[in-house]
PDB file of N, CA and C in Angstrom:
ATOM      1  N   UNK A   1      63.798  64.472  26.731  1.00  0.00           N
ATOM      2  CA  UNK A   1      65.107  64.476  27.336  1.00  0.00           C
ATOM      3  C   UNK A   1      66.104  63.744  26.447  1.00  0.00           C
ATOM      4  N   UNK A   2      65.896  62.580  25.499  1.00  0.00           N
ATOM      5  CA  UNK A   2      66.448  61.994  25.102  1.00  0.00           C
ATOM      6  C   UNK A   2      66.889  62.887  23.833  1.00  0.00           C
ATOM      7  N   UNK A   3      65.869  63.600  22.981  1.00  0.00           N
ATOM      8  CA  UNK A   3      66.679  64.475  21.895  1.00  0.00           C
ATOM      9  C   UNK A   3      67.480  65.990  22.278  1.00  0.00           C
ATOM     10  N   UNK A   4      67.486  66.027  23.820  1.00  0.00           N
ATOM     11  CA  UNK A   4      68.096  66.956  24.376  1.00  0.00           C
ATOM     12  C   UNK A   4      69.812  66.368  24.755  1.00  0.00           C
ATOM     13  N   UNK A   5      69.762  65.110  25.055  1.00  0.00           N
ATOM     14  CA  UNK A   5      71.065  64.699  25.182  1.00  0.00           C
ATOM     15  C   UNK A   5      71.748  64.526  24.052  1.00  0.00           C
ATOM     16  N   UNK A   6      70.726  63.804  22.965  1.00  0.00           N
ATOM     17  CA  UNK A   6      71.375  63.426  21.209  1.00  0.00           C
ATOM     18  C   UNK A   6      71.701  64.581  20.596  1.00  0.00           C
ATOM     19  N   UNK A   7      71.363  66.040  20.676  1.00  0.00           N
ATOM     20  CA  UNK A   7      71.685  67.268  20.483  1.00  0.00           C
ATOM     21  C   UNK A   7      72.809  68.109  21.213  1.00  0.00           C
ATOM     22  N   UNK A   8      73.188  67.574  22.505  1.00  0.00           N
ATOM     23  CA  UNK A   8      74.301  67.914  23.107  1.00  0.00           C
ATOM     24  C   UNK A   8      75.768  67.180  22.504  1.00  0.00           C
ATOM     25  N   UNK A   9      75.398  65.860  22.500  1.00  0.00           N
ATOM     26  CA  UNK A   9      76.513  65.215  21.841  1.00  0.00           C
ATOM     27  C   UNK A   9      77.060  65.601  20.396  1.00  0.00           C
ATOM     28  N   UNK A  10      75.588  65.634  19.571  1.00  0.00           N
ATOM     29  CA  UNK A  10      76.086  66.114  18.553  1.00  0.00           C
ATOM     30  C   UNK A  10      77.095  67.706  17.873  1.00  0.00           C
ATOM     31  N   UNK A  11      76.428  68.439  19.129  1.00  0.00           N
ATOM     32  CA  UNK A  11      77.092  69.900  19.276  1.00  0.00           C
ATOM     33  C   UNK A  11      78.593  69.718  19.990  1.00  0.00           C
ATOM     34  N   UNK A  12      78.905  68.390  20.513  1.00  0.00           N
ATOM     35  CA  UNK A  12      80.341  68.298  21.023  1.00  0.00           C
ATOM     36  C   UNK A  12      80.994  67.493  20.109  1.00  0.00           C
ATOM     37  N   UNK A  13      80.294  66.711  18.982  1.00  0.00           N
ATOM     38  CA  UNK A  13      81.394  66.403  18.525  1.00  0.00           C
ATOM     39  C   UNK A  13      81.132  67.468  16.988  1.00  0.00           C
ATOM     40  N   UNK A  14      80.011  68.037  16.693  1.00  0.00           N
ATOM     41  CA  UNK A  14      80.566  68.277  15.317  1.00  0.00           C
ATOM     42  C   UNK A  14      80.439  69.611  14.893  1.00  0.00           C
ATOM     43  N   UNK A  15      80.117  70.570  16.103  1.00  0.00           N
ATOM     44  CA  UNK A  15      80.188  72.323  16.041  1.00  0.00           C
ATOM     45  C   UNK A  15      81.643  72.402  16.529  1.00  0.00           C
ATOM     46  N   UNK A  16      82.387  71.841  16.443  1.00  0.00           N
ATOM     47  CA  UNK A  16      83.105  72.311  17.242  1.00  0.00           C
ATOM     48  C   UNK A  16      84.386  73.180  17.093  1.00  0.00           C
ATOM     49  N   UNK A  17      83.860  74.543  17.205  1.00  0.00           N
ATOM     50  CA  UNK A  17      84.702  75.793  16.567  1.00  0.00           C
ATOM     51  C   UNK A  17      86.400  75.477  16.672  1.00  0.00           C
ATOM     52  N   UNK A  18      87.626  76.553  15.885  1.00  0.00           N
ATOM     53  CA  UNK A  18      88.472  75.913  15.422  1.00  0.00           C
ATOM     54  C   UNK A  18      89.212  76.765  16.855  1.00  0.00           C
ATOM     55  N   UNK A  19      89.233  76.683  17.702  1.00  0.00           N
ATOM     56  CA  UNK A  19      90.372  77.460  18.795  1.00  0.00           C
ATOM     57  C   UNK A  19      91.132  76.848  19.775  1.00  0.00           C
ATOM     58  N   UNK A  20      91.903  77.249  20.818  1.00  0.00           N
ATOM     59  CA  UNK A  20      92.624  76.738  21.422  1.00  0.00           C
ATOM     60  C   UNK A  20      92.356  75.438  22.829  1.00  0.00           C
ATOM     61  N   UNK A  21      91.129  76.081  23.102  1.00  0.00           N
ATOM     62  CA  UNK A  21      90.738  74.939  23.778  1.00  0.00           C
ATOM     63  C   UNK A  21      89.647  73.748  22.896  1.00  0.00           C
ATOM     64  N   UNK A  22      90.121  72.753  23.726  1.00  0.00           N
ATOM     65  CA  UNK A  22      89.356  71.322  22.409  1.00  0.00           C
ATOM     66  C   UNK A  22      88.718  71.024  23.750  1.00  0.00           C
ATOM     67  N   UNK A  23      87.555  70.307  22.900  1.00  0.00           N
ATOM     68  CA  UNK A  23      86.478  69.822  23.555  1.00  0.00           C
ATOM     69  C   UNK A  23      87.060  68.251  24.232  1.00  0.00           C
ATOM     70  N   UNK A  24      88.142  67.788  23.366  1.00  0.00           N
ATOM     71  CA  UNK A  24      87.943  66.380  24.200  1.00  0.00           C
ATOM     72  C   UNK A  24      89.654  66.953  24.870  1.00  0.00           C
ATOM     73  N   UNK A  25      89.552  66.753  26.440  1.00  0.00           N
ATOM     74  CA  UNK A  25      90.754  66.466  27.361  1.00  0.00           C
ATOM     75  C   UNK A  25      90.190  65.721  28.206  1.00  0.00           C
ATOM     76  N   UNK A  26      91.791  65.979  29.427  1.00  0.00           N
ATOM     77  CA  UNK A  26      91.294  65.892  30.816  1.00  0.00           C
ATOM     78  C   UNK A  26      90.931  66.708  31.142  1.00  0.00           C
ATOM     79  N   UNK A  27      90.539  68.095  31.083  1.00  0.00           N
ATOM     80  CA  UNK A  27      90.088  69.115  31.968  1.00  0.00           C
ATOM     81  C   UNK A  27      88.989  68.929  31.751  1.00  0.00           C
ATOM     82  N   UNK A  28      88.055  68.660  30.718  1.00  0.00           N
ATOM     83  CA  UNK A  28      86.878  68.239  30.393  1.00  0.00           C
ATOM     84  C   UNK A  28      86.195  67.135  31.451  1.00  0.00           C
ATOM     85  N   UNK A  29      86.744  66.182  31.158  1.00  0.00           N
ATOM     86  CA  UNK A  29      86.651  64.808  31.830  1.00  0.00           C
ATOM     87  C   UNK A  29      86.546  65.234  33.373  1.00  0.00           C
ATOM     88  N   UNK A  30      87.484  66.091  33.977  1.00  0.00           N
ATOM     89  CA  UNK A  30      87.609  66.415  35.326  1.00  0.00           C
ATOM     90  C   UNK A  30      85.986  67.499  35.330  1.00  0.00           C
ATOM     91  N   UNK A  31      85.810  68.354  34.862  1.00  0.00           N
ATOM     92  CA  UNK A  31      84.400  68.846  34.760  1.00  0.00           C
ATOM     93  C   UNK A  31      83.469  67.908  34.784  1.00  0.00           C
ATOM     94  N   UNK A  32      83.495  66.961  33.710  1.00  0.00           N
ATOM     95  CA  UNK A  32      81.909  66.069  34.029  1.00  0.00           C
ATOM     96  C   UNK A  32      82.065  65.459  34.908  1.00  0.00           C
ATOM     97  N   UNK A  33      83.121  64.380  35.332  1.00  0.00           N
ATOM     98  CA  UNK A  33      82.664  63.538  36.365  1.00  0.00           C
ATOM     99  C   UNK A  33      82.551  64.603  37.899  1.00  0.00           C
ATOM    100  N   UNK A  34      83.407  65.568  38.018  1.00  0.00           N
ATOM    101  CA  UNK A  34      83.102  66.473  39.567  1.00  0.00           C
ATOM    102  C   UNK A  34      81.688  67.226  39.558  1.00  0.00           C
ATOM    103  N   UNK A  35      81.031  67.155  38.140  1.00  0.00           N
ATOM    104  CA  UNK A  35      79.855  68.171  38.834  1.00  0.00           C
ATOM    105  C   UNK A  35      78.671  66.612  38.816  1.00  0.00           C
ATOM    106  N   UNK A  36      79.037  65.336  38.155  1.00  0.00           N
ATOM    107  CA  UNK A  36      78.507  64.559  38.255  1.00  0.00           C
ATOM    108  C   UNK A  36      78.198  64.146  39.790  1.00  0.00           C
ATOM    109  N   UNK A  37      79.825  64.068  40.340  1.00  0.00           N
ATOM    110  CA  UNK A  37      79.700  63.660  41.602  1.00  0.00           C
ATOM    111  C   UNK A  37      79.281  64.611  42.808  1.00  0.00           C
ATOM    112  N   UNK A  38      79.071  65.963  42.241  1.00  0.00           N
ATOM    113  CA  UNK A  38      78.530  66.690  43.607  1.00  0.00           C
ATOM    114  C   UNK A  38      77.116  66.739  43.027  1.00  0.00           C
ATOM    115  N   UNK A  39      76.504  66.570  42.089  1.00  0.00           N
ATOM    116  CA  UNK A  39      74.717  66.418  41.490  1.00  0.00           C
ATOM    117  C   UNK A  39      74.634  65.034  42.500  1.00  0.00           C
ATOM    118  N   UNK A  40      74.899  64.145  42.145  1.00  0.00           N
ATOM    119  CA  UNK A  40      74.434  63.178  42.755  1.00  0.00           C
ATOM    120  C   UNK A  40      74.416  62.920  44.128  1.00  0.00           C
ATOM    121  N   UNK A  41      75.364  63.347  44.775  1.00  0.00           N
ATOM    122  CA  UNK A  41      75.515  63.502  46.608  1.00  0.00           C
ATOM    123  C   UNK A  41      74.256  64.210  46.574  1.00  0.00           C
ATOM    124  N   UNK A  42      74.433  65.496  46.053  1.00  0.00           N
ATOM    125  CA  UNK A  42      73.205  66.429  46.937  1.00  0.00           C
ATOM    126  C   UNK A  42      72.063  65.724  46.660  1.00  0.00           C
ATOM    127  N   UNK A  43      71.768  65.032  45.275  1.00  0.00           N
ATOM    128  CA  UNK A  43      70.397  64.390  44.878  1.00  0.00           C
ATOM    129  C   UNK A  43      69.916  63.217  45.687  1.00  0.00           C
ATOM    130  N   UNK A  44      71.273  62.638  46.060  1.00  0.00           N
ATOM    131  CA  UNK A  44      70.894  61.851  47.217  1.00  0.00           C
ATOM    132  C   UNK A  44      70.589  61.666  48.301  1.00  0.00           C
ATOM    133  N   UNK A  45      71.132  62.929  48.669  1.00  0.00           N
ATOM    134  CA  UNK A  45      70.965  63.626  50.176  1.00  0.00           C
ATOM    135  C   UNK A  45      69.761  64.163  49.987  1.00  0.00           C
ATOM    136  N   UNK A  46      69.314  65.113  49.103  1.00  0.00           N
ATOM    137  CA  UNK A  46      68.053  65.524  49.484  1.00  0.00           C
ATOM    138  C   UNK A  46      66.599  65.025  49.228  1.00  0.00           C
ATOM    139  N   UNK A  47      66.837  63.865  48.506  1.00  0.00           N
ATOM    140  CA  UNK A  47      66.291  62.630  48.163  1.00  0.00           C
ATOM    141  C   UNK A  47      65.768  61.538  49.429  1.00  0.00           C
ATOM    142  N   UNK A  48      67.064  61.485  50.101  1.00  0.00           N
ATOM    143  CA  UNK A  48      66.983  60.803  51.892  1.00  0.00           C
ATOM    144  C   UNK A  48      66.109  61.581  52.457  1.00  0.00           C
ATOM    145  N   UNK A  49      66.441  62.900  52.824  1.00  0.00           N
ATOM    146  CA  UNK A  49      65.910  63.595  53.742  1.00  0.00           C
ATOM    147  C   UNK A  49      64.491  64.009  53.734  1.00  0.00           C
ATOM    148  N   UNK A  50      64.006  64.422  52.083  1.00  0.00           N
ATOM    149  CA  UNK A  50      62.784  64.599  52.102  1.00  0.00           C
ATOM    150  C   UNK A  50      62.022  63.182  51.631  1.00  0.00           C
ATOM    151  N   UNK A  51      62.442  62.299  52.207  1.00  0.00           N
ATOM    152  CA  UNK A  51      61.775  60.723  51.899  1.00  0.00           C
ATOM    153  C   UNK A  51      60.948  60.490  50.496  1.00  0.00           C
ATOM    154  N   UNK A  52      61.977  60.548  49.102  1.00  0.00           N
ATOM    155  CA  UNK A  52      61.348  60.378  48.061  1.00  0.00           C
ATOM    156  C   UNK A  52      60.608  60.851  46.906  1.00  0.00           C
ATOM    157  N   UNK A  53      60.244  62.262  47.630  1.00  0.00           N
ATOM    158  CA  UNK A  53      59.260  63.041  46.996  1.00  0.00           C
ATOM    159  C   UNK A  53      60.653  63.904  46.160  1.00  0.00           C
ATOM    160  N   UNK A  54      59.315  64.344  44.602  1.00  0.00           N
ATOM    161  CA  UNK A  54      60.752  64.965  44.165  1.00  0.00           C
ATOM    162  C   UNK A  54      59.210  66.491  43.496  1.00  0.00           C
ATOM    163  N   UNK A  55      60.191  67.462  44.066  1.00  0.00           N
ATOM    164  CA  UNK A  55      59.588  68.968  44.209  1.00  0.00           C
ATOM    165  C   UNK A  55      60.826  69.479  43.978  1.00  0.00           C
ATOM    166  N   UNK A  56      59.732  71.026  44.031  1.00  0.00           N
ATOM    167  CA  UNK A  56      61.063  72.004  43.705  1.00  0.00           C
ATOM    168  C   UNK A  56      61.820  72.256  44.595  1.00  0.00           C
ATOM    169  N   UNK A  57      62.091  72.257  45.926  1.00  0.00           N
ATOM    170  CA  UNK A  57      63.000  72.217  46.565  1.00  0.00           C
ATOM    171  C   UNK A  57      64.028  71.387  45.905  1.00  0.00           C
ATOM    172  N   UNK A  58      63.739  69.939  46.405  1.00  0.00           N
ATOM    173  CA  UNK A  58      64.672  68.615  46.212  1.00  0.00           C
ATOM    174  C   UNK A  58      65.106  69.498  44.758  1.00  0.00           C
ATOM    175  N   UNK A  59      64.560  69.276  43.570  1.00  0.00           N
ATOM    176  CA  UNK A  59      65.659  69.504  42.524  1.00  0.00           C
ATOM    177  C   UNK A  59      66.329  71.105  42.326  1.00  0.00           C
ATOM    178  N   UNK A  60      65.901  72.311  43.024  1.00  0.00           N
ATOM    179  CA  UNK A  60      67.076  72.684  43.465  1.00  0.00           C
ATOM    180  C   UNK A  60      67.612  73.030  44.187  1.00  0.00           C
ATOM    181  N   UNK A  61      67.700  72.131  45.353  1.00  0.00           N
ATOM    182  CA  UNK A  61      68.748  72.329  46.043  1.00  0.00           C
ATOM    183  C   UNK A  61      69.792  71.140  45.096  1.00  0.00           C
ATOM    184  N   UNK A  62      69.335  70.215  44.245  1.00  0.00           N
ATOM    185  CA  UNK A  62      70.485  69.122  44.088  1.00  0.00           C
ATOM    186  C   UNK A  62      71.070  70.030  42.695  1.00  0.00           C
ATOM    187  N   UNK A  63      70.417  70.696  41.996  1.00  0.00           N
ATOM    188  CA  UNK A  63      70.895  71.491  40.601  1.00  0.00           C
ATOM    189  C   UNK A  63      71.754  72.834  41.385  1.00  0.00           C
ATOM    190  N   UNK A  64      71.415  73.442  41.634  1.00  0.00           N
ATOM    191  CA  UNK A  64      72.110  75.070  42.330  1.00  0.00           C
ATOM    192  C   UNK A  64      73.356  74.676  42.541  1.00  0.00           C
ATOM    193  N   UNK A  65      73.507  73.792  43.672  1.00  0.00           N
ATOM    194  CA  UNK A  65      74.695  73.900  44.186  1.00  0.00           C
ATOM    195  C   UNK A  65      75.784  73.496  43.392  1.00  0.00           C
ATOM    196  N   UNK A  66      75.852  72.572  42.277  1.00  0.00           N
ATOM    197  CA  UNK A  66      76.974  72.185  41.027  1.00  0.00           C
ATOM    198  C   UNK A  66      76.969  73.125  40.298  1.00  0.00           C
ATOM    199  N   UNK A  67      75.826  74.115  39.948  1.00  0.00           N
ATOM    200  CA  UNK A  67      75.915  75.285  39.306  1.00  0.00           C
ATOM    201  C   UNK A  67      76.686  76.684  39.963  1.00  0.00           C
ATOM    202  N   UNK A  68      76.801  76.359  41.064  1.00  0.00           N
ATOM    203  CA  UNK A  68      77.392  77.690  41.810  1.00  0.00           C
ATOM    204  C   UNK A  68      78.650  77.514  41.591  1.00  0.00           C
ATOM    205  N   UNK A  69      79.340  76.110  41.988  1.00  0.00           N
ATOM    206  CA  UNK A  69      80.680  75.582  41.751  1.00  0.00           C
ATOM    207  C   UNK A  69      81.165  75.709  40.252  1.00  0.00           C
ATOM    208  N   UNK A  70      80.307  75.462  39.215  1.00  0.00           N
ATOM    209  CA  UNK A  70      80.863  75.736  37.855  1.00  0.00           C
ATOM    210  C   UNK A  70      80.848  76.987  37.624  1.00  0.00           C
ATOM    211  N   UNK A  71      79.944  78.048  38.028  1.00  0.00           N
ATOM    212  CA  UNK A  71      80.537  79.224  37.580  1.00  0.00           C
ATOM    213  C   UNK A  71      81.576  80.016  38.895  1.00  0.00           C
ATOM    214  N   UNK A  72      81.366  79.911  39.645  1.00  0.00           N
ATOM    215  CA  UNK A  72      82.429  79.770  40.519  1.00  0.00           C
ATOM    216  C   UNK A  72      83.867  79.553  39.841  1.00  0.00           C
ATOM    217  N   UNK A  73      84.555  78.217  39.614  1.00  0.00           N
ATOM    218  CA  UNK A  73      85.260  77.940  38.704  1.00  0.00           C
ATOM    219  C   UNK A  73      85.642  78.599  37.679  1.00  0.00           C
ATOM    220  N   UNK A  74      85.005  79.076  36.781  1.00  0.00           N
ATOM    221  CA  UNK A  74      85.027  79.989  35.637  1.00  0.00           C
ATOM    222  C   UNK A  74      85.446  81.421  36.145  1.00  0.00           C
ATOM    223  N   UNK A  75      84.615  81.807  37.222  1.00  0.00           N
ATOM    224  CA  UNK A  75      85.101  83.622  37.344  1.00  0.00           C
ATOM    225  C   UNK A  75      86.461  83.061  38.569  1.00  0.00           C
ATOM    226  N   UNK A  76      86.959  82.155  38.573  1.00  0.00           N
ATOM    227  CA  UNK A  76      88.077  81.855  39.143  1.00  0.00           C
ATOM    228  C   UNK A  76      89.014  81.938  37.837  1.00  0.00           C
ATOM    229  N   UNK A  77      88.655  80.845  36.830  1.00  0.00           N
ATOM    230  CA  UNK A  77      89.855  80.701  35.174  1.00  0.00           C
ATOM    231  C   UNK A  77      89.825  82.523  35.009  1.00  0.00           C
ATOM    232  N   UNK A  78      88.533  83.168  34.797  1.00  0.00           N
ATOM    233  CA  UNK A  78      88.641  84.511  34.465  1.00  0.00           C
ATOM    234  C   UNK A  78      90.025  84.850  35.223  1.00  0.00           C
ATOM    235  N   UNK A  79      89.876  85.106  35.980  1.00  0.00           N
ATOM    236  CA  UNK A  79      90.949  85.868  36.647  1.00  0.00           C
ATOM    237  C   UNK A  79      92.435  85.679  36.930  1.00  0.00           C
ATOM    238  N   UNK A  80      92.571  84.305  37.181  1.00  0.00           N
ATOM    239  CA  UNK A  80      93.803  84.012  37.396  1.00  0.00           C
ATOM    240  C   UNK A  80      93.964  83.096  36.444  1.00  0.00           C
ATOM    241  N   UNK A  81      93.493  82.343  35.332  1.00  0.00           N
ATOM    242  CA  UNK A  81      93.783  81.336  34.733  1.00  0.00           C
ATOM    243  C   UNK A  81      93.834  81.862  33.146  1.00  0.00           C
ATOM    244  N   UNK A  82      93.430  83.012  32.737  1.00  0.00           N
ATOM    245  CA  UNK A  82      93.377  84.127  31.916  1.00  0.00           C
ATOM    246  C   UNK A  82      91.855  83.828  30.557  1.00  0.00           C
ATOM    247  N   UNK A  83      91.361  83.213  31.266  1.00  0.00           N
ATOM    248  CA  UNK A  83      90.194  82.952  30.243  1.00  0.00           C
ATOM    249  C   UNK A  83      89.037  82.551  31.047  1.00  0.00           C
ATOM    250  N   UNK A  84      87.818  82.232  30.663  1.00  0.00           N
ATOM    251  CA  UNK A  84      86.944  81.325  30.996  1.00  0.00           C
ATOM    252  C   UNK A  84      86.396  80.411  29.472  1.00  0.00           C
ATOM    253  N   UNK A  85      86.344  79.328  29.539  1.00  0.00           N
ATOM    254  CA  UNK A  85      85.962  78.193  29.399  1.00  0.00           C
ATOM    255  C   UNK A  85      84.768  77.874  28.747  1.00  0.00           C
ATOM    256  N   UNK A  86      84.140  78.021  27.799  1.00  0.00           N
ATOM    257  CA  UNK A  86      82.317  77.975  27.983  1.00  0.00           C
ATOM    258  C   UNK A  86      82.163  76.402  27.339  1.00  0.00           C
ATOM    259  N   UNK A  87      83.077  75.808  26.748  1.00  0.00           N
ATOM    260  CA  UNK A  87      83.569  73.995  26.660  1.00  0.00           C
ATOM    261  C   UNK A  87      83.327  73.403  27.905  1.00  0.00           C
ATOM    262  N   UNK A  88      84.216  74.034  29.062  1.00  0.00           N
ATOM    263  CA  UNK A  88      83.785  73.639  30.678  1.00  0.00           C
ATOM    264  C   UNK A  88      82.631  73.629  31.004  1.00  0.00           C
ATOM    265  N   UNK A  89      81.630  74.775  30.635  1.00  0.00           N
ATOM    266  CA  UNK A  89      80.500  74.500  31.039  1.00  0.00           C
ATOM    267  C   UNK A  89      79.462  74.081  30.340  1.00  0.00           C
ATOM    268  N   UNK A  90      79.884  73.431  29.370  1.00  0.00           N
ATOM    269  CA  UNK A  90      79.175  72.865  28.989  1.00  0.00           C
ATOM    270  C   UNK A  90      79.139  71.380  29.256  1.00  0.00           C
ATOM    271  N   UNK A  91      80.496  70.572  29.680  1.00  0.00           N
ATOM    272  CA  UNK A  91      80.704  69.780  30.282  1.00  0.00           C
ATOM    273  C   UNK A  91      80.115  69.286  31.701  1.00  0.00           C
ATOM    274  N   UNK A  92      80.367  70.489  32.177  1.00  0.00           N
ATOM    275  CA  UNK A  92      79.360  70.775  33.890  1.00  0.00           C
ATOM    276  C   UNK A  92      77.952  70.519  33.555  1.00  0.00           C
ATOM    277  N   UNK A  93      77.582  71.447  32.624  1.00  0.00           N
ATOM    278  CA  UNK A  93      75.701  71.116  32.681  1.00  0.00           C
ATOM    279  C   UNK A  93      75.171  69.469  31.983  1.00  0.00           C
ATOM    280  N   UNK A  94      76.067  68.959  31.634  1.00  0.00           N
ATOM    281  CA  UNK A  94      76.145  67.297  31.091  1.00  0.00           C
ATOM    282  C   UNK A  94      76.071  66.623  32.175  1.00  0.00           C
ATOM    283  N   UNK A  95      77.806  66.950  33.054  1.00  0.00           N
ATOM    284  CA  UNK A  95      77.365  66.138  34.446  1.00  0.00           C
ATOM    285  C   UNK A  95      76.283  66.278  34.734  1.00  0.00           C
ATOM    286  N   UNK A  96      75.773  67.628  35.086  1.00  0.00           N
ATOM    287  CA  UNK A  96      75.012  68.203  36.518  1.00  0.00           C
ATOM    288  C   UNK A  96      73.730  67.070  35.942  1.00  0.00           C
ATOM    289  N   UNK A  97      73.221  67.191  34.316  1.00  0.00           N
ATOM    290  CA  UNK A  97      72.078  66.533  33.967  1.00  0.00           C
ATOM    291  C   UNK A  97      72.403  64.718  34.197  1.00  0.00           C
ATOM    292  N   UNK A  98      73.435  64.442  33.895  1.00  0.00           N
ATOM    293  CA  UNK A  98      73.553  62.967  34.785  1.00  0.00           C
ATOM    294  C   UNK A  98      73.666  62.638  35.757  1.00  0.00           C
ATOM    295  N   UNK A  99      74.379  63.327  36.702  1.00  0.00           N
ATOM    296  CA  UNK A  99      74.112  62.905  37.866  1.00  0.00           C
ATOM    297  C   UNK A  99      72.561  63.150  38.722  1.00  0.00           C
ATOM    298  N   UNK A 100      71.880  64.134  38.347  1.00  0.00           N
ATOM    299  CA  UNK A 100      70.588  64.341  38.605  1.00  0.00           C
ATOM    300  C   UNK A 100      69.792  63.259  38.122  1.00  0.00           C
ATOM    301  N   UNK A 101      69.677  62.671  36.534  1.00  0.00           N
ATOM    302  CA  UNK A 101      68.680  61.689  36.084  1.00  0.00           C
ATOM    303  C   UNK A 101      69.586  60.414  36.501  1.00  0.00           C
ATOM    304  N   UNK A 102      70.913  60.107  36.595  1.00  0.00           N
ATOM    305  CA  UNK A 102      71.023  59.120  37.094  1.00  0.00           C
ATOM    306  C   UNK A 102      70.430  58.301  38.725  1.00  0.00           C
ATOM    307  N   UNK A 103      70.651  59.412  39.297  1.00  0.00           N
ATOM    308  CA  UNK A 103      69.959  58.995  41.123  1.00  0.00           C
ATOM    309  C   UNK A 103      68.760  58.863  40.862  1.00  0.00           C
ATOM    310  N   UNK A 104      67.608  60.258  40.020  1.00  0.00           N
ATOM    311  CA  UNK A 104      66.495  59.782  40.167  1.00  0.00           C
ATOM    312  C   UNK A 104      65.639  58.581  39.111  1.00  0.00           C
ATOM    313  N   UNK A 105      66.190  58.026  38.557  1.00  0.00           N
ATOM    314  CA  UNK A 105      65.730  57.010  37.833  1.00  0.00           C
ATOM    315  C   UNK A 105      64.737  56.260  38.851  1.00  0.00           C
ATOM    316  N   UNK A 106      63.967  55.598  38.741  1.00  0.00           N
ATOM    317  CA  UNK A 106      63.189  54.532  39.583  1.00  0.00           C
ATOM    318  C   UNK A 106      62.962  53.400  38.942  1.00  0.00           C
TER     319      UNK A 106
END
């Protein structure tokens, strides 16, 4: 997991093709921390409910649902926002992976 995160970072700061959207904003920033903060509710919630145990349910129901919302989002930019984003989601699957390993740490 750890050369999976050192490989993400490195692909955000130094692939980073020459076009109109840039990898570092606020729209970015607003992507990681919102899919951060809906990974971690659900991880927590379904964490409570099934008292601890971590199965495939628990991780996805806590992964799916930030994933539905990010592409959600996107075939929303598609349409009315005149693009989609794939910087955004890559931002989203960063949160979604922190807020998931952050709750379940022990």
């Amino acid at each position: 997991m750890r050369k999976l995160l050192v490989l993400s970072i490195l692909f955000v700061i130094f692939l980073q093709p020459v076009l109109g959207d840039s990898f570092f904003s606020e729209d970015k920033i607003d992507h990681l921390f919102t899919t951060f903060a809906i990974t971690a509710s659900t991880s927590l919630f379904s964490k409570s409910m099934l008292k601890d145990s971590i199965n495939f349910e628990t991780v996805s129901f806590s992964i799916s649902l930030p994933i539905i919302f990010s592409f959600g989002k996107e075939i929303y930019d598609h349409f009315y926002d005149g693009g989609v984003s794939y910087k955004d989601l890559i931002y989203d699957f960063i949160g979604i992976g922190l807020g998931f390993f952050v709750v379940r740490l022990k």
